[in-house]
N, C-alpha and C. Protein backbone atom coordinates (compact mmCIF):
# COMPACT_ATOMS: atom_id res chain seq x y z
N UNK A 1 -27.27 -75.14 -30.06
CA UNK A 1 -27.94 -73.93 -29.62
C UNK A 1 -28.78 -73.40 -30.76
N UNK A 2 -30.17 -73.19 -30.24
CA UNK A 2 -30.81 -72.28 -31.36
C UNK A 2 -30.82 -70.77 -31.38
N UNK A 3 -30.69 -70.76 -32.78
CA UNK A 3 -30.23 -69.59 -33.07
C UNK A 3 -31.42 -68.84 -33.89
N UNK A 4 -32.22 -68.25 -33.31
CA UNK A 4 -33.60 -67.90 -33.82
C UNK A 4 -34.25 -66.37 -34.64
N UNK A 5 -34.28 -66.25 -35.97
CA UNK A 5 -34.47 -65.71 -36.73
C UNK A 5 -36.09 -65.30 -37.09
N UNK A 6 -36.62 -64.20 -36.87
CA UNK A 6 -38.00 -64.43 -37.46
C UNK A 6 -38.47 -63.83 -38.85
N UNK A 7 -38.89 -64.40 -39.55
CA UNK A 7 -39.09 -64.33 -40.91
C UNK A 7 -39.06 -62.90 -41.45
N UNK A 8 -39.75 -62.73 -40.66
CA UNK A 8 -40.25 -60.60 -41.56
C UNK A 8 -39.09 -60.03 -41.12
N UNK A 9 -38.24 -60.40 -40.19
CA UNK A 9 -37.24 -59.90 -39.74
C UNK A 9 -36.03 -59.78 -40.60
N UNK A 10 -36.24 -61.56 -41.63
CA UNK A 10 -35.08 -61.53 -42.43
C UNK A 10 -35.54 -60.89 -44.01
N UNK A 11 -37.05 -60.98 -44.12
CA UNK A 11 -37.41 -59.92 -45.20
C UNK A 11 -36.93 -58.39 -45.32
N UNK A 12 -37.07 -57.75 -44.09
CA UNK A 12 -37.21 -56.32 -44.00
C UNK A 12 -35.28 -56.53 -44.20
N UNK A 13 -34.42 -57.43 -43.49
CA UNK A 13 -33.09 -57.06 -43.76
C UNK A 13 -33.13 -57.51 -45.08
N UNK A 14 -33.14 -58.37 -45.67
CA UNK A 14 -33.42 -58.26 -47.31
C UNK A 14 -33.07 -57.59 -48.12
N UNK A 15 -34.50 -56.75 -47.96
CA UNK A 15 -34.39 -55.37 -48.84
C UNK A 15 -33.98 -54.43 -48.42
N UNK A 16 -33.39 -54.25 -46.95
CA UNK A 16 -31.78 -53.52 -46.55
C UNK A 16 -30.99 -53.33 -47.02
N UNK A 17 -30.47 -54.68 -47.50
CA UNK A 17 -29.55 -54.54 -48.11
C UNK A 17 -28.15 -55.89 -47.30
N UNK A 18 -27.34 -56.20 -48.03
CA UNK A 18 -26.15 -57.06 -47.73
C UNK A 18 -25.61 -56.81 -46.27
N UNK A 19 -25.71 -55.03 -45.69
CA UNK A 19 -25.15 -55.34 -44.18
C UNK A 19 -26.31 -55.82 -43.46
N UNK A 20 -27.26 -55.13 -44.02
CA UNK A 20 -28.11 -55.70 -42.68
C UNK A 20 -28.49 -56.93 -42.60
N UNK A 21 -28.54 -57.44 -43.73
CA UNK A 21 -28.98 -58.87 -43.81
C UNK A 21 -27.61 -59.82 -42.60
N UNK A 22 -26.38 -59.36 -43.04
CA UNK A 22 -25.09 -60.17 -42.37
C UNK A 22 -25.60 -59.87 -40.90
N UNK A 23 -25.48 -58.73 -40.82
CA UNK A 23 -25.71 -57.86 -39.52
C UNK A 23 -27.03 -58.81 -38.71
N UNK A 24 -28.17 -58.98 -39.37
CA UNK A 24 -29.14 -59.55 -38.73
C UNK A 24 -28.32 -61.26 -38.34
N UNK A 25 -27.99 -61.87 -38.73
CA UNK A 25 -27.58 -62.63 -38.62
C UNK A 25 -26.62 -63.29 -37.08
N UNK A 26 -25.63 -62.18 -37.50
CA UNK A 26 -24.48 -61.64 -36.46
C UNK A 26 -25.20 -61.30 -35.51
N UNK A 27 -26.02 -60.60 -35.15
CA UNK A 27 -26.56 -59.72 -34.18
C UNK A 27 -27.51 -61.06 -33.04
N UNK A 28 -28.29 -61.90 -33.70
CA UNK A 28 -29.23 -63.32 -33.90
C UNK A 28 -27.68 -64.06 -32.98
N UNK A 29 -26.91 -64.10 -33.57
CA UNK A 29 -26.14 -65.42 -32.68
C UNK A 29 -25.53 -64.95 -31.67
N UNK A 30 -25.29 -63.60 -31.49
CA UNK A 30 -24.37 -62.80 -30.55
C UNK A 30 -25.58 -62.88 -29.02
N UNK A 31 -27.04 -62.59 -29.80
CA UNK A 31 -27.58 -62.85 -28.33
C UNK A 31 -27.92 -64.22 -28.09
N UNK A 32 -28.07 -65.20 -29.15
CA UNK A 32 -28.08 -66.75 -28.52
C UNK A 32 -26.99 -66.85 -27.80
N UNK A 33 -26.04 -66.12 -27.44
CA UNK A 33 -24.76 -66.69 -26.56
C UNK A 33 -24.51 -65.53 -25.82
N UNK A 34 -25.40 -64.84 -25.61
CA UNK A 34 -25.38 -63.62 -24.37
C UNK A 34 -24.42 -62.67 -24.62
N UNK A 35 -24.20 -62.25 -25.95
CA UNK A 35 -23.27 -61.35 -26.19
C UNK A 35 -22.32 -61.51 -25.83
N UNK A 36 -21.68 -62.90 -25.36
CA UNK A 36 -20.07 -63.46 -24.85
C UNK A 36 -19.40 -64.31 -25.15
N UNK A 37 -18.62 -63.71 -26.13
CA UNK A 37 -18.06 -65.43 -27.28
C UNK A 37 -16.55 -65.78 -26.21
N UNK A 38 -17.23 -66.65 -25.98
CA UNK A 38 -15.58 -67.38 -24.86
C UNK A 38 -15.90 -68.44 -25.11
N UNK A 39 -14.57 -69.37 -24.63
CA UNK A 39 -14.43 -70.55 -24.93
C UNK A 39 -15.95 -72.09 -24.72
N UNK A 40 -16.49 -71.38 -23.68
CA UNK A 40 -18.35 -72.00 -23.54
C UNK A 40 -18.81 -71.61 -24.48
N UNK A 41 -19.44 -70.27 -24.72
CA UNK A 41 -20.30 -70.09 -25.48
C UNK A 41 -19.51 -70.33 -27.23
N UNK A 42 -18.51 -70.61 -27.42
CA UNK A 42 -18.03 -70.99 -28.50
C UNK A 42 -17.99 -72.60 -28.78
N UNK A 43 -18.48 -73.39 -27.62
CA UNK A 43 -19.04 -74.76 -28.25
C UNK A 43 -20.39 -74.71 -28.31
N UNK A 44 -20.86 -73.98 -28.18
CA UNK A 44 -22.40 -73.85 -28.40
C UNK A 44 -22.91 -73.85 -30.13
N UNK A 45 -22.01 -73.25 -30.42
CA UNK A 45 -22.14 -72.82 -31.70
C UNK A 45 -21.38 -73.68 -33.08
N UNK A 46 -21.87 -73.91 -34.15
CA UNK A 46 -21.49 -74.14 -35.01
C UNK A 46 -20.37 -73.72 -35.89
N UNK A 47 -19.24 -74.39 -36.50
CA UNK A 47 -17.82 -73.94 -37.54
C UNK A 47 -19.10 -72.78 -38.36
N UNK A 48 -19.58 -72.71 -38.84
CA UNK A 48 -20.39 -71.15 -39.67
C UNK A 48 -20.69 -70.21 -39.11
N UNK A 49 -21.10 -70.66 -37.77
CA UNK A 49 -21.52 -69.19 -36.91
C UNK A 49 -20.32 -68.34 -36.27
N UNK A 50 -19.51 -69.44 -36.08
CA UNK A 50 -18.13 -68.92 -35.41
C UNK A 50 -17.45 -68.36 -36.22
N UNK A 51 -17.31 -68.98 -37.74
CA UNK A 51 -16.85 -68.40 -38.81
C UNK A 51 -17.34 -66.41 -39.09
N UNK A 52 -19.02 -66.74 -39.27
CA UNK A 52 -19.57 -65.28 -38.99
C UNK A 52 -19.19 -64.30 -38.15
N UNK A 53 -18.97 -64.75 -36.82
CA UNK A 53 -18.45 -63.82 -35.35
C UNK A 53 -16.95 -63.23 -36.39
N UNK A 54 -16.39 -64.59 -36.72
CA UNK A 54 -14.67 -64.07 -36.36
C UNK A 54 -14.77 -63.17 -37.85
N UNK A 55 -15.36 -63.32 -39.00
CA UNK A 55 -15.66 -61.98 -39.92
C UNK A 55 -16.14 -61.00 -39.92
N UNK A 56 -17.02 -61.11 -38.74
CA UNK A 56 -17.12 -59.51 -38.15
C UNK A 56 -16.77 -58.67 -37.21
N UNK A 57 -15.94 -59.65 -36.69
CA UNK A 57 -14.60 -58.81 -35.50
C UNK A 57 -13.82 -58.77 -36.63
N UNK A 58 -13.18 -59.10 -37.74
CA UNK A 58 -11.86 -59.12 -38.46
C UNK A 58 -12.78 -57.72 -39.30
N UNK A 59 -13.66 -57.38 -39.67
CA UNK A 59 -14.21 -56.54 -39.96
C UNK A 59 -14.58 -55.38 -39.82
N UNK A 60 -14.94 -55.11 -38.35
CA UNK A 60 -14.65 -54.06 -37.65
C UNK A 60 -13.52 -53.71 -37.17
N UNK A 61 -12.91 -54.83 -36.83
CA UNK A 61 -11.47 -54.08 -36.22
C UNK A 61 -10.73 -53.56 -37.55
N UNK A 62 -10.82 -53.97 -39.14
CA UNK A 62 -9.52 -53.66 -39.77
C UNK A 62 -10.05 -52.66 -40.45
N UNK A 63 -11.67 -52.42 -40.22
CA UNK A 63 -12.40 -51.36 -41.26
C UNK A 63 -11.79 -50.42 -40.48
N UNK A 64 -11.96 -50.30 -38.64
CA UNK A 64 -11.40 -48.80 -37.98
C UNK A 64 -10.23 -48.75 -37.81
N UNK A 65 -9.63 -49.75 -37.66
CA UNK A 65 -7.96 -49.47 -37.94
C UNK A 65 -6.98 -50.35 -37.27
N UNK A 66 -7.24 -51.24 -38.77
CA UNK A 66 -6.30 -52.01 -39.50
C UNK A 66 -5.87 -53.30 -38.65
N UNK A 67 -5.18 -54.31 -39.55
CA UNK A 67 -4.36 -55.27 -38.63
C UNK A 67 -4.34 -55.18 -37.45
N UNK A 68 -3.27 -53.95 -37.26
CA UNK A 68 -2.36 -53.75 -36.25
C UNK A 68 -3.62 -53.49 -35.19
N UNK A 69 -4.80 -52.85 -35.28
CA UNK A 69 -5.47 -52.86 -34.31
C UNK A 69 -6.16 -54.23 -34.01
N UNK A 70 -6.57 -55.06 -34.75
CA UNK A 70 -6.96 -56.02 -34.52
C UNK A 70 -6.39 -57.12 -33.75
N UNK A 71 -4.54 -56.91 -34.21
CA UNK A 71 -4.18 -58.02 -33.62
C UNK A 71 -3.35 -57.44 -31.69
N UNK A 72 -3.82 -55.88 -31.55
CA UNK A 72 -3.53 -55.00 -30.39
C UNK A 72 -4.75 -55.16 -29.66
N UNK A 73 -6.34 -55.17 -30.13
CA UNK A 73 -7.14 -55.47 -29.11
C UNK A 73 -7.38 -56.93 -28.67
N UNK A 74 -6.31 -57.94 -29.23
CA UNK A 74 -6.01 -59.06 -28.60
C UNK A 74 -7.04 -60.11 -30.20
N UNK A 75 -7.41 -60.24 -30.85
CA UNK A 75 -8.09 -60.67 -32.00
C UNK A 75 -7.22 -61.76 -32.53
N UNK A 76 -6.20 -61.42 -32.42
CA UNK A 76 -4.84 -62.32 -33.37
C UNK A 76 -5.16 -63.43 -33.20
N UNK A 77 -4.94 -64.01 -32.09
CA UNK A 77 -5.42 -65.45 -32.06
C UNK A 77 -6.70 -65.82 -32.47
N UNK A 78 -7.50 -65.60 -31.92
CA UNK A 78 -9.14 -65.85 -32.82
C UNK A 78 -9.25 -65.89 -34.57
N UNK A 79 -8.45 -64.75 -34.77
CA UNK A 79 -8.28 -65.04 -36.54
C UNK A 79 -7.51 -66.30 -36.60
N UNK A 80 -6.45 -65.39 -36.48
CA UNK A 80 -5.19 -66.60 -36.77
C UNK A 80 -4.63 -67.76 -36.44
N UNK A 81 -5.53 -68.45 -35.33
CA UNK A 81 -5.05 -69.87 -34.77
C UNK A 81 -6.09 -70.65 -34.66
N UNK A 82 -7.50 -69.87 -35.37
CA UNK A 82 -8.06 -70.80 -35.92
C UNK A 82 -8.17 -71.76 -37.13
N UNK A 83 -8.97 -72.16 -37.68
CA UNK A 83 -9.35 -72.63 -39.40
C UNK A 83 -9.97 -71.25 -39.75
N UNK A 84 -10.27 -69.99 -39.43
CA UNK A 84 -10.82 -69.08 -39.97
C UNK A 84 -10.59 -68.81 -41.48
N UNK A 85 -9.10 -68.82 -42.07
CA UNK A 85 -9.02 -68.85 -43.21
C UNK A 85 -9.59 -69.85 -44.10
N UNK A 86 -9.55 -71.23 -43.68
CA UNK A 86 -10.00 -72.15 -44.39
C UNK A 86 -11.15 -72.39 -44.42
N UNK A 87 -12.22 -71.65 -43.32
CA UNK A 87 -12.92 -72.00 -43.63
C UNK A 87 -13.94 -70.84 -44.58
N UNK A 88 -13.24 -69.32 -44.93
CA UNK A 88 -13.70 -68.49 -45.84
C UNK A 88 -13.13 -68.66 -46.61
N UNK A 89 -12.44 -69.68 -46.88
CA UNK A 89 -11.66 -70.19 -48.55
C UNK A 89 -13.27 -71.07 -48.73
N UNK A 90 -13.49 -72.10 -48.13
CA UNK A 90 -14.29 -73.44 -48.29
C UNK A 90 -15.70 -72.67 -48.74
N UNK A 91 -16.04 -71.26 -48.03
CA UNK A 91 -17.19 -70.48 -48.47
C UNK A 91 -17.02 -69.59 -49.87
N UNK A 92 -15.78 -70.10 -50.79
CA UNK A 92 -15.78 -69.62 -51.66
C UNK A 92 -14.90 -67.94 -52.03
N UNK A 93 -14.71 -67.88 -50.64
CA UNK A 93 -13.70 -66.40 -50.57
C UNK A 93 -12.59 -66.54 -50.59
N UNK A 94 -11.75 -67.03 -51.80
CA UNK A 94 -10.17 -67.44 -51.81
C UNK A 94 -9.57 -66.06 -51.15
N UNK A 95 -9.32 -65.00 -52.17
CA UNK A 95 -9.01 -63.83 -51.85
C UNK A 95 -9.31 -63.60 -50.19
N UNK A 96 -10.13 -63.70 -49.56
CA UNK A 96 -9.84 -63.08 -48.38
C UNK A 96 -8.94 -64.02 -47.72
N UNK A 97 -9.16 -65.39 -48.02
CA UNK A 97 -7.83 -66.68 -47.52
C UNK A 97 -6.58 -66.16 -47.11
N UNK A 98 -6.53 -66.37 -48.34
CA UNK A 98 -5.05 -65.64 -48.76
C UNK A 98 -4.56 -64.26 -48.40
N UNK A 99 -5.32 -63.66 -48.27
CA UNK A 99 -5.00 -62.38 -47.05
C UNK A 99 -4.51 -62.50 -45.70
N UNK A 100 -6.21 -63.68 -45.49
CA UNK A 100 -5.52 -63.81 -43.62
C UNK A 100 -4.19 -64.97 -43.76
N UNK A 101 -4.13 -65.40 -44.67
CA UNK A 101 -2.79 -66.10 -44.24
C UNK A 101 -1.97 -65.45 -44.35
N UNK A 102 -1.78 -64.56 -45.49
CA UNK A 102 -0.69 -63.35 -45.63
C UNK A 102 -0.47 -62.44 -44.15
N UNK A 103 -1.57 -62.34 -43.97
CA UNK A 103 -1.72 -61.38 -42.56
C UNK A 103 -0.85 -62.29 -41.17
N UNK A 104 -1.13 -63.64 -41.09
CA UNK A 104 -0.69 -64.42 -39.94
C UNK A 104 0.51 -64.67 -40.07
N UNK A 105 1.15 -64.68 -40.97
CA UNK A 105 2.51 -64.39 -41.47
C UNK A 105 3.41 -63.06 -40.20
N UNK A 106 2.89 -61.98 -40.44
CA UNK A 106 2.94 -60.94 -40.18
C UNK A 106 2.79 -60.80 -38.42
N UNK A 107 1.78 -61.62 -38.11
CA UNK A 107 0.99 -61.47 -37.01
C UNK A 107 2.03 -62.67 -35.88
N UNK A 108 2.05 -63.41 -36.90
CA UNK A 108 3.79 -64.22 -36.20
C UNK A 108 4.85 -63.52 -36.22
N UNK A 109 5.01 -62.77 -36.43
CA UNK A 109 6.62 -62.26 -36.53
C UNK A 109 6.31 -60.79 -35.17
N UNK A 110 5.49 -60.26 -35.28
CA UNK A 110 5.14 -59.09 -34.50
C UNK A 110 4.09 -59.09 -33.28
N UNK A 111 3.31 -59.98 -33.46
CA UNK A 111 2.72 -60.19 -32.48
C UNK A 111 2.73 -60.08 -30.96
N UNK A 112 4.10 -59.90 -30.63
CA UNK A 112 4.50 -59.75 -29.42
C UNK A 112 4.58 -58.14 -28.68
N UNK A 113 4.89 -57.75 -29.67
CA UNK A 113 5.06 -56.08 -29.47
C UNK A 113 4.20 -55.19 -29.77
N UNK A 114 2.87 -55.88 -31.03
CA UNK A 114 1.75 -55.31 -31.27
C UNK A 114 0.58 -55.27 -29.86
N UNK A 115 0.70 -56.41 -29.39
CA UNK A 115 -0.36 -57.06 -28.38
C UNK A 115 0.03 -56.47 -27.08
N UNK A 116 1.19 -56.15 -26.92
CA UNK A 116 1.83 -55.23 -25.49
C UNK A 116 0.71 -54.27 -25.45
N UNK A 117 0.54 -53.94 -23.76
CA UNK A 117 -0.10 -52.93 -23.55
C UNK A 117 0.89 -51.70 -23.71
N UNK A 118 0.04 -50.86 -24.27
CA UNK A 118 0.69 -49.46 -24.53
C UNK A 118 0.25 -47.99 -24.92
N UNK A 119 0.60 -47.36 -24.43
CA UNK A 119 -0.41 -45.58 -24.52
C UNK A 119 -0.78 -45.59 -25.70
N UNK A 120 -1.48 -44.59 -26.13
CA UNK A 120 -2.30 -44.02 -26.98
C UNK A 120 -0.94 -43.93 -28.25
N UNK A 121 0.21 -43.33 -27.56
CA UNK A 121 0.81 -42.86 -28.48
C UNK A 121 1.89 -43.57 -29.01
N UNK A 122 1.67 -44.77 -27.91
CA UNK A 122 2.95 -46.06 -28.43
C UNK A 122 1.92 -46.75 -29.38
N UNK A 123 0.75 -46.76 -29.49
CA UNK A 123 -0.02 -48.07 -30.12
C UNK A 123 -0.40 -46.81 -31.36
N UNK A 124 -0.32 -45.55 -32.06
CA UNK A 124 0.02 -44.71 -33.47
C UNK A 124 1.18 -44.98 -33.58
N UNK A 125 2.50 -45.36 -32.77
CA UNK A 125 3.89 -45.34 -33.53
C UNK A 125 3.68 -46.95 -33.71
N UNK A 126 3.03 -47.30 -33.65
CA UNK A 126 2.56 -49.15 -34.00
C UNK A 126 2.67 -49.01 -35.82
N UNK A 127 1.79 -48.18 -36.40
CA UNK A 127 1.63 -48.08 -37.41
C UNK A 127 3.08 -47.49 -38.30
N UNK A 128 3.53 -46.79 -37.67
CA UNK A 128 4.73 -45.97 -38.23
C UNK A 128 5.98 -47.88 -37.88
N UNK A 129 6.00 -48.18 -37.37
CA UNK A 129 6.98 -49.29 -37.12
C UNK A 129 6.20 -50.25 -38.05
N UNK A 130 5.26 -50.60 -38.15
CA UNK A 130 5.17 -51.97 -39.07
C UNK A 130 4.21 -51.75 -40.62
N UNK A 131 4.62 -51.34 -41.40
CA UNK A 131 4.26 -50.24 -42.63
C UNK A 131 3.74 -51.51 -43.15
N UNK A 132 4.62 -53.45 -43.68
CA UNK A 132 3.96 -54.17 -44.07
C UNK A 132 2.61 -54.29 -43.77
N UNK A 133 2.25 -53.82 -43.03
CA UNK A 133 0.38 -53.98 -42.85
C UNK A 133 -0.53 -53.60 -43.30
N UNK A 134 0.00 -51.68 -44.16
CA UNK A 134 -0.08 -50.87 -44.84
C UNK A 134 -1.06 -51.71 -46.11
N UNK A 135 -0.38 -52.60 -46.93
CA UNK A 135 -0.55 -52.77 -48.10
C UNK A 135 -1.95 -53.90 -48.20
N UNK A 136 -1.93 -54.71 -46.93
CA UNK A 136 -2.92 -55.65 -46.46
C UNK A 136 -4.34 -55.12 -45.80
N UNK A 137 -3.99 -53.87 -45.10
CA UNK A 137 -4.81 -52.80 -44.26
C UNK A 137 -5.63 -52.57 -45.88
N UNK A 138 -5.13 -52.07 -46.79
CA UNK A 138 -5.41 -51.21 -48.09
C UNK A 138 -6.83 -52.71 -48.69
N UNK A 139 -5.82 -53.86 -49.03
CA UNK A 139 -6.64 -54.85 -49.78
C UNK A 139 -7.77 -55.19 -49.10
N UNK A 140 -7.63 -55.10 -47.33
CA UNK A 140 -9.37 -55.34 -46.98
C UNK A 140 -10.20 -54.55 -47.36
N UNK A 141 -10.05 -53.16 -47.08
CA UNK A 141 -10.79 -52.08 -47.34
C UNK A 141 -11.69 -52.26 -48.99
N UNK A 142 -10.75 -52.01 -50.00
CA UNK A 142 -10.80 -52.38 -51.45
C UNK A 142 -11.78 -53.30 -51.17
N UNK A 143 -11.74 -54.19 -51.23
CA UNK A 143 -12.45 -56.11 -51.11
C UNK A 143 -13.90 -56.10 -50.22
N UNK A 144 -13.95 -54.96 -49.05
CA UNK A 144 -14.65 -55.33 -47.80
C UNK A 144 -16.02 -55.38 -48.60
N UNK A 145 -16.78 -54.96 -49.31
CA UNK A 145 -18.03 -54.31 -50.09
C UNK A 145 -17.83 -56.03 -50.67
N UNK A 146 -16.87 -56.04 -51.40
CA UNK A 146 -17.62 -57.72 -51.90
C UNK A 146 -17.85 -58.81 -51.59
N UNK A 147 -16.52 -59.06 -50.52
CA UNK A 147 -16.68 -60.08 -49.50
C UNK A 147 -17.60 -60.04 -48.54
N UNK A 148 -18.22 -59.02 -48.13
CA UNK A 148 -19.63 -58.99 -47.34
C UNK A 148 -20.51 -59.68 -48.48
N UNK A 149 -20.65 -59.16 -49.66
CA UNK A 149 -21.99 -59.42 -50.30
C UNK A 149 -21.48 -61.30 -50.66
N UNK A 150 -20.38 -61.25 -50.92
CA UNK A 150 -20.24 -63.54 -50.85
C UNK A 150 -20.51 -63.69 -49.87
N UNK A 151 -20.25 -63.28 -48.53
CA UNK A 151 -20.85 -63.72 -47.07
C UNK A 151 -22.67 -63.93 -47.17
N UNK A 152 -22.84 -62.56 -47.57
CA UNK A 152 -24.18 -62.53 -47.51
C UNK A 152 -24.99 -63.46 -48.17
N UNK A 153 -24.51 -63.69 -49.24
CA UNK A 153 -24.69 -64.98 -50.62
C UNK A 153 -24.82 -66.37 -49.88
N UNK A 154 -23.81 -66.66 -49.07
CA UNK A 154 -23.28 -67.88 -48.79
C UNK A 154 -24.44 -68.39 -47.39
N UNK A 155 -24.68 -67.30 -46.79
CA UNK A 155 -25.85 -67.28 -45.75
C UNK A 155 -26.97 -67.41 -46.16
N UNK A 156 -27.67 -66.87 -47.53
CA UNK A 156 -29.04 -66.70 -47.98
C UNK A 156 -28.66 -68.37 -48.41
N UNK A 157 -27.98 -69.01 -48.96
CA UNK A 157 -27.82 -70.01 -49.81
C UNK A 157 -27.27 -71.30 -48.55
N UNK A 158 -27.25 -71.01 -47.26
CA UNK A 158 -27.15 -72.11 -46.55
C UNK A 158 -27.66 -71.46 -45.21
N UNK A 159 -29.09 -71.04 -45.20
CA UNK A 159 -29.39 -70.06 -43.97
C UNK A 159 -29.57 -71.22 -42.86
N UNK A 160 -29.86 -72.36 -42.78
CA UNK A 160 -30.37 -73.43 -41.83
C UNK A 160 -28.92 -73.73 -41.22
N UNK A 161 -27.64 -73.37 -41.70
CA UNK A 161 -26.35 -73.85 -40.83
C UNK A 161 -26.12 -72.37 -39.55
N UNK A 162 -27.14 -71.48 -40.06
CA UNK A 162 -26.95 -70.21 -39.38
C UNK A 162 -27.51 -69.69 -38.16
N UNK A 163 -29.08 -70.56 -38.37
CA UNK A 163 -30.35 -70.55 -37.85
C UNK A 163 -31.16 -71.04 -38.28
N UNK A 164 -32.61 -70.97 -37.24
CA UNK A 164 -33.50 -71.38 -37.57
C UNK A 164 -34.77 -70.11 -37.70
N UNK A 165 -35.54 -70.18 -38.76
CA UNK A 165 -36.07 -68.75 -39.19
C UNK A 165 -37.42 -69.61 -38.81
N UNK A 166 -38.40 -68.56 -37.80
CA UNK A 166 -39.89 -68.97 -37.50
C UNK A 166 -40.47 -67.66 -38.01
């Protein structure tokens, strides 16, 4: 699938700056696949682009809140039962590796009771019941500013596995 980028497009994100540049990117493959990453539109796509999607769902969900939400709006598997870790180790992001494996750890043991549907006020006592998440919730946050800008690095420095820029 082409994934189509136009030049001034990736200039002006450029000198944006690191989100927008990711963001342009993300945004570029989300409509080559109609804004619907399911199991079709996920062979369409390339181990980097898929890699991109699943770092910016693991991104948004843990920037607004945390693990536990990520692996409650159903995400768990998509991180965690993919190669996702290995393959942001292979892009040079040990540290975040080693997080999501730390995290799938976690995401195995609880997963069952996180992912339950549940009120507003059972899915805040989510957080009060599983505090280990606490300390992992903390290290993305810390990290998120640099591991975007190696993402961003790793894209400027292999943009043709991402797209094609006219």
């Amino acid at each position: 699938m082409d994934v189509i980028i136009k030049d001034k497009d990736l200039r002006d994100a450029s000198e944006k700056g690191m989100d927008a540049f990711v963001e342009l990117f993300v945004n570029a493959i989300n409509e080559a696949i109609g804004n619907e990453l399911t199991i079709e539109t996920m062979a369409l796509l390339n181990a980097d682009q898929i890699t991109l999607l699943a770092y910016n769902i693991l991104r948004e969900e843990v920037m607004d809140g945390g693990f536990i939400q990520l692996i409650h709006n159903g995400y768990g598997e998509f991180i965690f039962k993919n190669p996702f870790a290995k393959a942001v180790r292979q892009w040079g992001l040990r540290d975040l590796s080693k997080l999501v494996y730390n995290v799938h750890t976690l995401y195995i043991k609880y997963k069952e009771e996180i992912e339950r549907d549940c009120s507003d006020e059972e899915f805040m006592a989510l957080f009060e019941r599983y505090p280990d998440f606490d300390e992992m919730d903390d290290e993305f946050v810390e990290n998120e500013e640099q591991w975007t800008r190696d993402i961003a690095y790793y894209i400027d420095e292999h943009i043709d596995l991402f797209c094609k820029v006219v």
